[in-house]
N, C-alpha and C. Protein backbone atom coordinates (compact mmCIF):
# COMPACT_ATOMS: atom_id res chain seq x y z
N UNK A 1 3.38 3.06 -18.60
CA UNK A 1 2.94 4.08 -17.66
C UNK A 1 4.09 5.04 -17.43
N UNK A 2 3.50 6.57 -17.26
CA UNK A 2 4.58 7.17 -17.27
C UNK A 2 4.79 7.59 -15.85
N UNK A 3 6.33 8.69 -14.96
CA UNK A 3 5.82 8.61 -14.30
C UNK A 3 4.47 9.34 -13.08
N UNK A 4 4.52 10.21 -14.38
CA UNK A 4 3.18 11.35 -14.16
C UNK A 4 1.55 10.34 -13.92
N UNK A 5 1.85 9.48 -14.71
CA UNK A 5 0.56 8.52 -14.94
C UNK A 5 0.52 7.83 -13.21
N UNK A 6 1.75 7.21 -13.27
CA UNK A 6 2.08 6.88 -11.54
C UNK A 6 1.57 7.14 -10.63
N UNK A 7 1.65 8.48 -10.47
CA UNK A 7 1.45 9.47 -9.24
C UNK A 7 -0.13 9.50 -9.42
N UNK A 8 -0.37 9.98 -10.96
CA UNK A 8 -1.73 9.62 -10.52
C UNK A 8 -3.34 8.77 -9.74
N UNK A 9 -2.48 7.43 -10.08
CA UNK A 9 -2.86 5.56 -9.68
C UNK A 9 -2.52 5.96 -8.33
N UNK A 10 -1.61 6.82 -7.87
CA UNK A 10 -1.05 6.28 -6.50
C UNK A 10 -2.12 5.79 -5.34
N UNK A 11 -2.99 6.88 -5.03
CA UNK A 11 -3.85 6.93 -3.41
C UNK A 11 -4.69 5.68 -4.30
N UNK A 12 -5.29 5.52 -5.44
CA UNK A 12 -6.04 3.89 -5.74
C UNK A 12 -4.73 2.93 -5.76
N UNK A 13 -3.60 2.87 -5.97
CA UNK A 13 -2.92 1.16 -5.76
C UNK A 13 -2.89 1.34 -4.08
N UNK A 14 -2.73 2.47 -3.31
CA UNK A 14 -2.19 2.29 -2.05
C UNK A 14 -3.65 1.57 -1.34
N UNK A 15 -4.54 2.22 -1.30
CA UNK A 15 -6.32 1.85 -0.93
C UNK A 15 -6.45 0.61 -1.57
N UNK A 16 -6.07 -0.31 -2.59
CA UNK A 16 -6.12 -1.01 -3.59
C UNK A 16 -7.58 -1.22 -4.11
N UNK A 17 -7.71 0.34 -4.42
CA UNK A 17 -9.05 0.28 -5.62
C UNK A 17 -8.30 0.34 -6.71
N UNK A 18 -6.89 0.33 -6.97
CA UNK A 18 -7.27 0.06 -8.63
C UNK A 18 -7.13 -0.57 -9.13
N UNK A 19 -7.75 -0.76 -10.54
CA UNK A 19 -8.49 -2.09 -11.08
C UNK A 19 -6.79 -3.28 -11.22
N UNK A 20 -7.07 -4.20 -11.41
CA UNK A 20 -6.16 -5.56 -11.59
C UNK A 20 -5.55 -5.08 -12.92
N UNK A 21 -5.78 -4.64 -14.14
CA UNK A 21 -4.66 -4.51 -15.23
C UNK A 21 -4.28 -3.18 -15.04
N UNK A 22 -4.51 -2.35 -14.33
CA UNK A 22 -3.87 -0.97 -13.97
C UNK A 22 -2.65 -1.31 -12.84
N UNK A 23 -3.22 -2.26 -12.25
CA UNK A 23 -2.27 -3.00 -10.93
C UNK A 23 -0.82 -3.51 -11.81
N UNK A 24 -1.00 -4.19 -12.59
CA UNK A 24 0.29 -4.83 -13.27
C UNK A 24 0.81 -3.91 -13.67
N UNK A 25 0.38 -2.66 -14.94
CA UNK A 25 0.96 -1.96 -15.36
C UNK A 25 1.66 -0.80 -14.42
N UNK A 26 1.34 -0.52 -13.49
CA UNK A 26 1.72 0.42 -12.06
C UNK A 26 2.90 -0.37 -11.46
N UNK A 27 3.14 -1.69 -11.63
CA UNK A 27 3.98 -2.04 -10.84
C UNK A 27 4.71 -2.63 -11.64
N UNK A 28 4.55 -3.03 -12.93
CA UNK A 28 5.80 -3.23 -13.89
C UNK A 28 6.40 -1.46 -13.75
N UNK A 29 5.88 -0.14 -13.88
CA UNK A 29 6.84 0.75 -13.93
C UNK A 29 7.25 0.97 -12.93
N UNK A 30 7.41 0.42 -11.27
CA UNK A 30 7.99 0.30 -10.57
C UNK A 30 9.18 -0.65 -10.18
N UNK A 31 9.04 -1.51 -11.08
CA UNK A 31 10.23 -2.40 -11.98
C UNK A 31 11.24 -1.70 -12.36
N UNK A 32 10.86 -0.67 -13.26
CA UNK A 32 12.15 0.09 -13.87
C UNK A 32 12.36 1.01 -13.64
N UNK A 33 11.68 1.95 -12.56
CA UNK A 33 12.15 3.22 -12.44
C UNK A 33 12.18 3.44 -10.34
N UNK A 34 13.37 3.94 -10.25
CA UNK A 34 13.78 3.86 -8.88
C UNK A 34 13.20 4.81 -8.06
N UNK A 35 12.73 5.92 -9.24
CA UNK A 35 12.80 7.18 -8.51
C UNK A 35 10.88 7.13 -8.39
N UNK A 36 10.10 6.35 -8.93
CA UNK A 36 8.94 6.60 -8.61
C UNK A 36 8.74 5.20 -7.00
N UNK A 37 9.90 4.17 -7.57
CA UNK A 37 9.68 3.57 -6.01
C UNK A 37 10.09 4.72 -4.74
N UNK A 38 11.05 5.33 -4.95
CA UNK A 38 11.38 6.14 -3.88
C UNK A 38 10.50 7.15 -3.25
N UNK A 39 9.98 7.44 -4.59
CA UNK A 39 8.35 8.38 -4.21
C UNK A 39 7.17 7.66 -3.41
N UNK A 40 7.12 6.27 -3.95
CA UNK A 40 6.12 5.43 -3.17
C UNK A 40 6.59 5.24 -1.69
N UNK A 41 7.73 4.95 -1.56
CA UNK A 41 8.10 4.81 -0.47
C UNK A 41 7.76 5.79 0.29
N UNK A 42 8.73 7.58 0.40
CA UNK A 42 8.21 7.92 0.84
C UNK A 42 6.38 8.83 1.16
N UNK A 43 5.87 8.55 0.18
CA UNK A 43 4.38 8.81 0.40
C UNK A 43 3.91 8.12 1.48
N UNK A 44 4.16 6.56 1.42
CA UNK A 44 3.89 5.51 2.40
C UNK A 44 4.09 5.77 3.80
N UNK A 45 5.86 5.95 3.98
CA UNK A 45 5.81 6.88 5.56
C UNK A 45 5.14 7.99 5.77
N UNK A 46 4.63 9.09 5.06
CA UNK A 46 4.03 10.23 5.38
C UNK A 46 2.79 9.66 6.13
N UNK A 47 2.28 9.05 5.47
CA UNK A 47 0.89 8.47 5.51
C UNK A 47 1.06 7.60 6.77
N UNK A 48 2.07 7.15 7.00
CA UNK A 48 2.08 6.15 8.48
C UNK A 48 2.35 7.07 9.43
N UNK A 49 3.09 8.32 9.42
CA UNK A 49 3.60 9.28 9.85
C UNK A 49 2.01 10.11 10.79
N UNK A 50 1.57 10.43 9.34
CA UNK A 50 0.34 11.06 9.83
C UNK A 50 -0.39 10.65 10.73
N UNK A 51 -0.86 9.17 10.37
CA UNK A 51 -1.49 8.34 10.92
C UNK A 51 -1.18 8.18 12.85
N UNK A 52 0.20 8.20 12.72
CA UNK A 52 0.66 7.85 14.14
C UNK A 52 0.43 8.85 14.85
N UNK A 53 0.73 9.94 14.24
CA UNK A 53 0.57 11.58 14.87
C UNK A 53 -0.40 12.27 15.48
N UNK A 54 -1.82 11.31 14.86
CA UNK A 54 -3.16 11.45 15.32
C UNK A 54 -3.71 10.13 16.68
N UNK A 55 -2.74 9.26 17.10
CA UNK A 55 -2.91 8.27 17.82
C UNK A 55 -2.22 9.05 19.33
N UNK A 56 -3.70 8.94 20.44
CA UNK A 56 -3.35 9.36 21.26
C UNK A 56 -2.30 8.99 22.29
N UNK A 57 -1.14 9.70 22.81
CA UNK A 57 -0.23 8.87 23.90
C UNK A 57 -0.87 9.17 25.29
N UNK A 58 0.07 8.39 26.00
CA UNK A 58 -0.67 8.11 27.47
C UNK A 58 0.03 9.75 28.15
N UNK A 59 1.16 10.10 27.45
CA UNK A 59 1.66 11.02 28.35
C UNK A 59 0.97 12.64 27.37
N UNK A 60 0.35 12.65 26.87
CA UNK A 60 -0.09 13.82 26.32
C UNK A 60 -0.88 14.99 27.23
N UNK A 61 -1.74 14.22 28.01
CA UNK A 61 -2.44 14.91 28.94
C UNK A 61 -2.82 14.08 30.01
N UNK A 62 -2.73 14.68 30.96
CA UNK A 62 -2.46 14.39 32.77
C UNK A 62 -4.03 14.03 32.98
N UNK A 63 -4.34 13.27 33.29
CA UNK A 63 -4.95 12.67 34.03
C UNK A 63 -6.45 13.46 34.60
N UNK A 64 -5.91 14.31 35.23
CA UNK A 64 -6.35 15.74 36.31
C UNK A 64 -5.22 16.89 35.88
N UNK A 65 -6.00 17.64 36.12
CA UNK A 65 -5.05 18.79 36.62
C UNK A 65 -4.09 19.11 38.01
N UNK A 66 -2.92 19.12 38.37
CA UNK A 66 -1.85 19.08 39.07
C UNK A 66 -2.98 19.99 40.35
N UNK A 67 -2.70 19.86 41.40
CA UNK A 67 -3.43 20.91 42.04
C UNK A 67 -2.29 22.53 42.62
N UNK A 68 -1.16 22.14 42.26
CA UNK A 68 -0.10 23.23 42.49
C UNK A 68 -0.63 24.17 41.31
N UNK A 69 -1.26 23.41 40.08
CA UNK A 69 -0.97 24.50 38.76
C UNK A 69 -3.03 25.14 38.91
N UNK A 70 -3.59 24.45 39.76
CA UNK A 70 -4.94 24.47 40.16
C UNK A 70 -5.25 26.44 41.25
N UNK A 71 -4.06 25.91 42.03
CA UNK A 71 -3.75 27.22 43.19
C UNK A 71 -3.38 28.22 42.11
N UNK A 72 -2.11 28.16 41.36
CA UNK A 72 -1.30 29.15 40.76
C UNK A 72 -2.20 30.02 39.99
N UNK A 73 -3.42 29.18 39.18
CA UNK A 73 -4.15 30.43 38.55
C UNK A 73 -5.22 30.43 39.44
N UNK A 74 -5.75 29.69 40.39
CA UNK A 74 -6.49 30.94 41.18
C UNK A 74 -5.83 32.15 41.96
N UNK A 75 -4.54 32.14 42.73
CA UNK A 75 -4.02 33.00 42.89
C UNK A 75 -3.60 34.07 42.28
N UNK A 76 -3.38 33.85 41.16
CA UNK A 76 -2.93 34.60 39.98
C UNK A 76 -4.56 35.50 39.50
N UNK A 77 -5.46 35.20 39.61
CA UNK A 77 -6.78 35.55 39.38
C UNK A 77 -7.12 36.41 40.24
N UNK A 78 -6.60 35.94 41.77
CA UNK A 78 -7.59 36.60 42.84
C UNK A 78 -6.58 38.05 42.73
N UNK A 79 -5.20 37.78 42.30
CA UNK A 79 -4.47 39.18 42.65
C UNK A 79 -4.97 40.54 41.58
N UNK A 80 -5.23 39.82 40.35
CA UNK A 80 -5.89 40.54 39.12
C UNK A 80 -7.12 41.00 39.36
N UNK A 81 -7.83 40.69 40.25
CA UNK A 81 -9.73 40.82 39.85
C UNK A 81 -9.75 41.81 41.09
């Protein structure tokens, strides 16, 4: 496998749809070549990366709205209109 062939297999070995003798041969050339593990590697964090990036935190958005920031644009409204 070359490592163009690699990259190709990649998103099927990562999902592990691909087939069992594509599996050996994908990972014997990860045996000998550093630079397509390094690629796997980082593909792998992107993908965990992404993943996390879309997981909501507790501090992202308040609860309610503050009622100081509630006044500020009605005031801010009533002086405009």
């Amino acid at each position: 496998m070359t490592c163009r062939e690699l990259i190709d297999f990649l998103m099927e070995y990562l999902s592990g749809e691909i087939p069992p003798d594509q599996r050996v041969v994908f990972e014997d050339h990860l045996q000998v070549c550093p630079s397509c593990v390094a690629y796997l590697r980082t593909y792998e964090s992107t993908i965990r990366l992404g993943k996390a990036s879309l997981e909501p935190t507790e501090d992202e958005l308040p609860a309610e709205v503050p009622a100081e920031l509630v006044d500020a644009i009605l005031a801010a409204r009533a002086t405009t209109a």
